[in-house]
C-alpha atoms as a PDB file:
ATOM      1  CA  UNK A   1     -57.526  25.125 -16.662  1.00  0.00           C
ATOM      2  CA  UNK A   2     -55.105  22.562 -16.795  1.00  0.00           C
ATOM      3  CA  UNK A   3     -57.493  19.925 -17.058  1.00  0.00           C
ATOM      4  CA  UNK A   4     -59.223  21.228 -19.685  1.00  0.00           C
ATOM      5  CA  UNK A   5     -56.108  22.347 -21.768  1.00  0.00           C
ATOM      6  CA  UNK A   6     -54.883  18.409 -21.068  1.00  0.00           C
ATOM      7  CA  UNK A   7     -57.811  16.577 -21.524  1.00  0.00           C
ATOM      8  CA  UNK A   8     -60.256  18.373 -23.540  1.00  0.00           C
ATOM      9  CA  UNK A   9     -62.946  18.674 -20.882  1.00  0.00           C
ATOM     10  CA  UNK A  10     -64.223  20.665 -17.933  1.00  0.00           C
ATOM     11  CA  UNK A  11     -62.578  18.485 -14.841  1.00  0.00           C
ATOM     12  CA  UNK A  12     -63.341  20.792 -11.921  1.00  0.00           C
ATOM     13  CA  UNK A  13     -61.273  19.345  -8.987  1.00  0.00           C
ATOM     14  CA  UNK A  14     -59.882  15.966  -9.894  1.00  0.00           C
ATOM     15  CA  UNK A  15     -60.154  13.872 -12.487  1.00  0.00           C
ATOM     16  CA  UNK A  16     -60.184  10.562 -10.008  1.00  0.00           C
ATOM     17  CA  UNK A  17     -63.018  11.503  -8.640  1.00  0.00           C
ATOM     18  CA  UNK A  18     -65.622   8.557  -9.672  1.00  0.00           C
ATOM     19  CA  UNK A  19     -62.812   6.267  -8.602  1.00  0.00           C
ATOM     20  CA  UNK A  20     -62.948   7.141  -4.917  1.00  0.00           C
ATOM     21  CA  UNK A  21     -66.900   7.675  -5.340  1.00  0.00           C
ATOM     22  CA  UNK A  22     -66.957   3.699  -6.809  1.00  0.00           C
ATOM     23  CA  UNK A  23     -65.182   2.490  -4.510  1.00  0.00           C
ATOM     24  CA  UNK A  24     -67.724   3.830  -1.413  1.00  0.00           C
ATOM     25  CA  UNK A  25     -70.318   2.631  -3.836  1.00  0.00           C
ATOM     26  CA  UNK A  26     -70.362  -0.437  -5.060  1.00  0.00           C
ATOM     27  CA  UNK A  27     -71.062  -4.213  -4.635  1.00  0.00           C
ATOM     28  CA  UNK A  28     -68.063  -4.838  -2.271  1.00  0.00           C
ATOM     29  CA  UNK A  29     -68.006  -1.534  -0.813  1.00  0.00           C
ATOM     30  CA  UNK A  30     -67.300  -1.825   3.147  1.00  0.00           C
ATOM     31  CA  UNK A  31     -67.899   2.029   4.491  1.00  0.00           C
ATOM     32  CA  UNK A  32     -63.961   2.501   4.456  1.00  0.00           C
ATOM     33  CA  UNK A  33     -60.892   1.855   1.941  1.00  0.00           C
ATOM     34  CA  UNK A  34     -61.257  -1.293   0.007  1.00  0.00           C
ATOM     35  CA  UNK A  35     -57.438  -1.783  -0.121  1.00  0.00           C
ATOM     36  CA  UNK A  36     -54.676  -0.958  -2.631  1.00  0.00           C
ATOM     37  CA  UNK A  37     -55.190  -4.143  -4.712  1.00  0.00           C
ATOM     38  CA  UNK A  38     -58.955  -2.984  -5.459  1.00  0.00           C
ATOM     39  CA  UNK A  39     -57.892   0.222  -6.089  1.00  0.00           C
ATOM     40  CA  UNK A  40     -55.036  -0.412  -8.118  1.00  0.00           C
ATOM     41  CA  UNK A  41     -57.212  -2.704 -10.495  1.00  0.00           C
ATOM     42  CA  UNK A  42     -60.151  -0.022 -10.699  1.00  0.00           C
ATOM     43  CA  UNK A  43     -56.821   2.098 -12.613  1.00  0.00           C
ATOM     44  CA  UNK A  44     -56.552  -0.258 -15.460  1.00  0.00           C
ATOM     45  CA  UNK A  45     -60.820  -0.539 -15.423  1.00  0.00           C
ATOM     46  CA  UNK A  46     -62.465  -1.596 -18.034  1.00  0.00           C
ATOM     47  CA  UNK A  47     -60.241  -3.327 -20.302  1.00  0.00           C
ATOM     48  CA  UNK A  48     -60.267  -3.199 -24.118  1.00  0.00           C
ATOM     49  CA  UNK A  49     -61.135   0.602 -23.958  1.00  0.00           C
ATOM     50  CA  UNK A  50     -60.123   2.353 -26.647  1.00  0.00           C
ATOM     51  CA  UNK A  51     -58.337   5.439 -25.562  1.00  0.00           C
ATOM     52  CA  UNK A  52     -55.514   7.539 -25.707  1.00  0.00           C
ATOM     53  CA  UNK A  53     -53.042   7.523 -22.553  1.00  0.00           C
ATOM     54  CA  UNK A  54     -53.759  10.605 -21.210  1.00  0.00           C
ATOM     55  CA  UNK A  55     -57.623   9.462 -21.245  1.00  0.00           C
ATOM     56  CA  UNK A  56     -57.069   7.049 -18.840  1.00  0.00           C
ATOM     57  CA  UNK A  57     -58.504   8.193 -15.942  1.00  0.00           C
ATOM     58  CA  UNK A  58     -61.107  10.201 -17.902  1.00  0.00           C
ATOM     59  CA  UNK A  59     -62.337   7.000 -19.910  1.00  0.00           C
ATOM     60  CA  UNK A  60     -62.534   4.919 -16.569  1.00  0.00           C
ATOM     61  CA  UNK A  61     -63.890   7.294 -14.643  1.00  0.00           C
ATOM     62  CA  UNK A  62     -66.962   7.464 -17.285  1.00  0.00           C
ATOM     63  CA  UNK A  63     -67.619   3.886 -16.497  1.00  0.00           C
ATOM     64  CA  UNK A  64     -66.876   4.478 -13.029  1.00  0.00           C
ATOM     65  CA  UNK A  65     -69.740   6.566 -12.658  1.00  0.00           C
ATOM     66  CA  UNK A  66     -71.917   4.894 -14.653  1.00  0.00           C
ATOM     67  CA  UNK A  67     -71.622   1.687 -12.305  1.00  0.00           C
ATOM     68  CA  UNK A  68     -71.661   3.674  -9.541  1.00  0.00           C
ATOM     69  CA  UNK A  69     -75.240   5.107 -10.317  1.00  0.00           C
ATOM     70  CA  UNK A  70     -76.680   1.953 -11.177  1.00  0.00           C
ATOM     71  CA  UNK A  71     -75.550   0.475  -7.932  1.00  0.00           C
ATOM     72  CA  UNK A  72     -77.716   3.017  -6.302  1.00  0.00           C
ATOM     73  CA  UNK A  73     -80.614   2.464  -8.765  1.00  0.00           C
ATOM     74  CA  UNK A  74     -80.565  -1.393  -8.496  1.00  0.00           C
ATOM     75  CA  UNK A  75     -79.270  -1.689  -4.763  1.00  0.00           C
ATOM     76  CA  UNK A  76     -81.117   1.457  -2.902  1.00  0.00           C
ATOM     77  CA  UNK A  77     -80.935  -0.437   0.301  1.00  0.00           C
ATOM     78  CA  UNK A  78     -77.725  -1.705   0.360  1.00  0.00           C
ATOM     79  CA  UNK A  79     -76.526   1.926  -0.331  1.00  0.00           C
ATOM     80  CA  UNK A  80     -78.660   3.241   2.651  1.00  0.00           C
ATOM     81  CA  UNK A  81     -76.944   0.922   4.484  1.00  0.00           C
ATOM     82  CA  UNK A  82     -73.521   2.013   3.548  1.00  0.00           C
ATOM     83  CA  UNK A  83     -74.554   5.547   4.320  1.00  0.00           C
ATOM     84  CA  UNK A  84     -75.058   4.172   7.643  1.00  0.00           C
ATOM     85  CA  UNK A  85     -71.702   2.535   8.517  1.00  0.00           C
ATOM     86  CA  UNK A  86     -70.378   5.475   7.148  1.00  0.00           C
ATOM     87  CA  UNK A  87     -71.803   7.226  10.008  1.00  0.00           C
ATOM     88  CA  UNK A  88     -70.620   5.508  12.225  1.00  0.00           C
ATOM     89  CA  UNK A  89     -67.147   5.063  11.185  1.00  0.00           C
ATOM     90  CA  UNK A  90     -67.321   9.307  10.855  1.00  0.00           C
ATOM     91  CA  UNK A  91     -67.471   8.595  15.053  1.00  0.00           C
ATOM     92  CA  UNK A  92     -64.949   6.060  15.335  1.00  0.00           C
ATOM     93  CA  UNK A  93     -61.565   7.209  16.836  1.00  0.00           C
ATOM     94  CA  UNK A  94     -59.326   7.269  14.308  1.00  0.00           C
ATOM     95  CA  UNK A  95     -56.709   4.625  15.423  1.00  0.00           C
ATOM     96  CA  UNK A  96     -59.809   1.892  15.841  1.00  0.00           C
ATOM     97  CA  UNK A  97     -60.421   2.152  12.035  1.00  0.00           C
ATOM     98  CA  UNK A  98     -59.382  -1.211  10.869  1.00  0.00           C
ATOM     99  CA  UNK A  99     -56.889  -2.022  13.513  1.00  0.00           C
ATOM    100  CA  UNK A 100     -56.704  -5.351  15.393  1.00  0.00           C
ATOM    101  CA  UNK A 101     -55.214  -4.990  18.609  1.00  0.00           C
ATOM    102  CA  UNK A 102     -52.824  -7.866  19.750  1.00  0.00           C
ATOM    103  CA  UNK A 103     -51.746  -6.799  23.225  1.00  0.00           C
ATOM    104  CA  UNK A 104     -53.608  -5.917  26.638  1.00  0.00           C
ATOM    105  CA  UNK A 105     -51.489  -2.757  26.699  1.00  0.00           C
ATOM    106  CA  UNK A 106     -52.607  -1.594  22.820  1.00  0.00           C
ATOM    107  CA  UNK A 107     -55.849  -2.160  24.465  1.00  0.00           C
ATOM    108  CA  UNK A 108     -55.992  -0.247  27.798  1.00  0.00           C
ATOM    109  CA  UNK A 109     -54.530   2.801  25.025  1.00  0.00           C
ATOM    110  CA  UNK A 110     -56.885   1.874  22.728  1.00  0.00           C
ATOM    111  CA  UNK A 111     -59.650   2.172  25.263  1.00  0.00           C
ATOM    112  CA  UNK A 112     -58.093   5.561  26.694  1.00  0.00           C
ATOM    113  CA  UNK A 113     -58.440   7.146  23.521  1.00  0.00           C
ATOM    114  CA  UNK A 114     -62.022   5.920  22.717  1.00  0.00           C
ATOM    115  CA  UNK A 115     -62.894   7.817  26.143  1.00  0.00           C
ATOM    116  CA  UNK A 116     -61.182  10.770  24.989  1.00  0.00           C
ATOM    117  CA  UNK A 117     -62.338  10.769  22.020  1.00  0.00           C
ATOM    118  CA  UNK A 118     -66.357  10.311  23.220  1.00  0.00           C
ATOM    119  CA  UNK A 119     -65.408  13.263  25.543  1.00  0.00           C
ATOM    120  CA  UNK A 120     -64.478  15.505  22.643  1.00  0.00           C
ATOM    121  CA  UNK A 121     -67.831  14.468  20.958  1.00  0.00           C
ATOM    122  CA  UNK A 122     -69.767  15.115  23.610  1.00  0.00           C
ATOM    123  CA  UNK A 123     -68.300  18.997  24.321  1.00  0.00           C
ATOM    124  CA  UNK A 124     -68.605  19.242  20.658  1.00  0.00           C
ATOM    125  CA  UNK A 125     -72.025  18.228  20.583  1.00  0.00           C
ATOM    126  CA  UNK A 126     -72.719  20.319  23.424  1.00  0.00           C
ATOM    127  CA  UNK A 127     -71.063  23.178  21.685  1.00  0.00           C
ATOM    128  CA  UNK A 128     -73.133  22.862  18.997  1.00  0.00           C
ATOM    129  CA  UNK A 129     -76.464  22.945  20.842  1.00  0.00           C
ATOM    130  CA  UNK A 130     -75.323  25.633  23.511  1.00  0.00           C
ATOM    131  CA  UNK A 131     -71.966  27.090  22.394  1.00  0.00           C
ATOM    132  CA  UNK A 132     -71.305  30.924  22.820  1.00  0.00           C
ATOM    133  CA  UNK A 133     -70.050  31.105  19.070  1.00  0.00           C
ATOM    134  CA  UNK A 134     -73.311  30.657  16.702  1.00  0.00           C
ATOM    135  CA  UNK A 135     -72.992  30.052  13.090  1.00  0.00           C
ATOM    136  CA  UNK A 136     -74.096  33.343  12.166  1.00  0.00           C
ATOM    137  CA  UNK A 137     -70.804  34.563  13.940  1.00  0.00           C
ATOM    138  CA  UNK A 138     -68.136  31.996  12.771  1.00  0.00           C
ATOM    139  CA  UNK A 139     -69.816  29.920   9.750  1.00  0.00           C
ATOM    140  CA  UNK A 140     -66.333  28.357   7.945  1.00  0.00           C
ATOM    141  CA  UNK A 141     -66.414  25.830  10.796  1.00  0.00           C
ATOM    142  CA  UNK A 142     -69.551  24.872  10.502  1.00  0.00           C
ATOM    143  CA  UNK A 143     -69.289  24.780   6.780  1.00  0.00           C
ATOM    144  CA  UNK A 144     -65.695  23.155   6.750  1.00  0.00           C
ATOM    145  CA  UNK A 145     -67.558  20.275   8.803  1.00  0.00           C
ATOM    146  CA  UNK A 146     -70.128  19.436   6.612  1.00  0.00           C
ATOM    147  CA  UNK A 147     -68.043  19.461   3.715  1.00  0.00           C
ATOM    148  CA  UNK A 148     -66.095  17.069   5.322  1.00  0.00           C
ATOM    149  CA  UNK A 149     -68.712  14.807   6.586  1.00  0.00           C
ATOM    150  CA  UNK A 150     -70.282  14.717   3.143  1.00  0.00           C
ATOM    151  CA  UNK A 151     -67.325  13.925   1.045  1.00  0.00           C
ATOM    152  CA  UNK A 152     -66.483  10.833   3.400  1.00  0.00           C
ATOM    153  CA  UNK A 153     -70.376   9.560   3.007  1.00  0.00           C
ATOM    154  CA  UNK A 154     -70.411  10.165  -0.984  1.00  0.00           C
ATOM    155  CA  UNK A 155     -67.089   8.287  -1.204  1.00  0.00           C
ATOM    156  CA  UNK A 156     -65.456   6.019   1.849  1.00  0.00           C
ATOM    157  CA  UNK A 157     -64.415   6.999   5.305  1.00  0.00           C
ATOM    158  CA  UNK A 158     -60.649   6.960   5.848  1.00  0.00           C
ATOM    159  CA  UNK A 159     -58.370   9.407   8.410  1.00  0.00           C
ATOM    160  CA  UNK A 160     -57.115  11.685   5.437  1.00  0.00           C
ATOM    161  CA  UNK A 161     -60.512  12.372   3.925  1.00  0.00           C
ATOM    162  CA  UNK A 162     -61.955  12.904   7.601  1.00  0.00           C
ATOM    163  CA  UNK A 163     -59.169  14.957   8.504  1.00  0.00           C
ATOM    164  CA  UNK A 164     -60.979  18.445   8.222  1.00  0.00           C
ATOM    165  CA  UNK A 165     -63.386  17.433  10.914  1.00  0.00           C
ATOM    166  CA  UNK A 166     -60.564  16.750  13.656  1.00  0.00           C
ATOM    167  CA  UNK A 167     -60.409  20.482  14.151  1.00  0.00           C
ATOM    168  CA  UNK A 168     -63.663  21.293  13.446  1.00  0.00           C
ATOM    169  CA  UNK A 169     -64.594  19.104  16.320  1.00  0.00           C
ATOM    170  CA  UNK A 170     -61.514  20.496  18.691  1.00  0.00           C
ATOM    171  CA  UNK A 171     -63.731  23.827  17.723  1.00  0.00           C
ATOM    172  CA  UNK A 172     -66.750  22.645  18.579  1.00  0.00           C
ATOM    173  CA  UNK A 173     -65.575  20.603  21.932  1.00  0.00           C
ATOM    174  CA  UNK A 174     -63.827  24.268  22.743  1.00  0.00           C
ATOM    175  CA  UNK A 175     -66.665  26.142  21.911  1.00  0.00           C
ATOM    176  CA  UNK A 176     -69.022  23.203  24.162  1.00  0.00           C
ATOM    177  CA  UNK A 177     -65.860  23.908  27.598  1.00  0.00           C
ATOM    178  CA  UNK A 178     -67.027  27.527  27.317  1.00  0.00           C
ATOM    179  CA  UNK A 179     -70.769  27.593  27.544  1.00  0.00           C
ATOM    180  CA  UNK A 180     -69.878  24.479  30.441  1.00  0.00           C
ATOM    181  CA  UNK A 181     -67.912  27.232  32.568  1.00  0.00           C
ATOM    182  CA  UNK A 182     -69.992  30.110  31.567  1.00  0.00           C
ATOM    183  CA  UNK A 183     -72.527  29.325  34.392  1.00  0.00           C
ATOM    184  CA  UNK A 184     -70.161  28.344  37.148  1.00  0.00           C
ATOM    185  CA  UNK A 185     -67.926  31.882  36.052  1.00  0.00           C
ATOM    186  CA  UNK A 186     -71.451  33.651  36.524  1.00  0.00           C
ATOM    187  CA  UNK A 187     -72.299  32.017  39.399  1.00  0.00           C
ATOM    188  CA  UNK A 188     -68.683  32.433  41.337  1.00  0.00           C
ATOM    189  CA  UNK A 189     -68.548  36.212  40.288  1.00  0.00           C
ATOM    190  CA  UNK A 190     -70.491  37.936  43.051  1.00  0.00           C
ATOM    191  CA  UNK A 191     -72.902  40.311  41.601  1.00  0.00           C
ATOM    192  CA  UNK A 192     -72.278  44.491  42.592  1.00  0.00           C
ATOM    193  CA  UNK A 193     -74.774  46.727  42.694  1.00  0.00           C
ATOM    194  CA  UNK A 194     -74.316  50.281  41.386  1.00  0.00           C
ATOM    195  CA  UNK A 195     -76.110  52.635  43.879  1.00  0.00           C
ATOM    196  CA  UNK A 196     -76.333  56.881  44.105  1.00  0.00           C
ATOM    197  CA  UNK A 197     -74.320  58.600  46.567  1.00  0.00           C
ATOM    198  CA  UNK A 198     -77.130  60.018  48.357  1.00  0.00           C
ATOM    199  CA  UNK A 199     -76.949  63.990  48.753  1.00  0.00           C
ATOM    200  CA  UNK A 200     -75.794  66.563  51.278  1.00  0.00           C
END
């Protein structure tokens, strides 16, 4: 409502929304965020438009969009291959996303928390395929992930758009520890047998 009331059109989450979608689409897009002196410069984008102030984002976004799409029309396998990084960043621990580490002990952590963070996948993996808790019975998790996952592959992968998917996946890897124990718990339980009294 706000939106509308302000700038005269339907805007139905955020009117810098073609911004962030650009700026995971485009010539120099890299999979993650291009930096604060790209992005600041995409604010002020195009030049000599007319518009009022408060248009701003609404006029740029316009073009925004309409580069955007023709990106994808004239450059449909550079944008598959974007999709792809994308992926791949989506499994990256989140301190590895563009870090350069400088000592051997912000190594040895940063190869600590790879580990833990490929055991996590794994359970949650696991949990997907086998977990106790199906999507019929709990489906905002599931749902909450994919949203996630696809806003970071229609725009750029960075830790606060990909946060969602942290605790989706500490769900997951939970729900992946139970159906690991379930067996052993079934298997260390000794069975009993219900039997009749017999009679007089």
């Amino acid at each position: 409502l706000r939106n509308y009331l302000l700038f005269e059109r339907l805007v139905p989450v955020t009117t810098n929304g073609w911004f962030n979608i650009y700026m995971g689409n485009s010539p120099g897009a890299n999979g993650t965020y291009p930096g604060d002196e790209v992005a600041s410069a995409l604010w002020s984008w195009p030049e000599n438009l007319p518009r009022k102030s408060r248009y701003i984002e609404i006029d740029a976004g316009d073009r925004l969009k309409s580069e955007a799409l023709r990106f994808w029309r004239e450059n449909p396998t550079r944008g598959l291959q974007l999709l792809g990084t994308k992926l791949l960043l989506l499994v990256t621990p989140p301190h590895m996303m563009g870090v350069t580490l400088t000592s051997t002990a912000a190594r040895v952590a940063a190869l600590a928390w790879t580990v833990m963070w490929a055991a996590v996948w794994l359970l949650a993996l696991y949990g997907f395929w086998r977990g106790p808790v199906r999507f019929r019975d709990a489906p905002w998790p599931y749902i909450m992930f994919a949203m996630a996952a696809l806003s970071c592959l229609v725009t750029y992968v960075i830790a606060r758009y990909r946060f969602p998917m942290e605790w989706a996946l500490v769900y997951f890897a939970s729900n992946g520890y139970i159906a690991l124990l379930t067996p052993r718990r079934r298997e260390a339980t000794p069975s009993r047998t219900v039997g009749v009294a017999p009679g007089p």
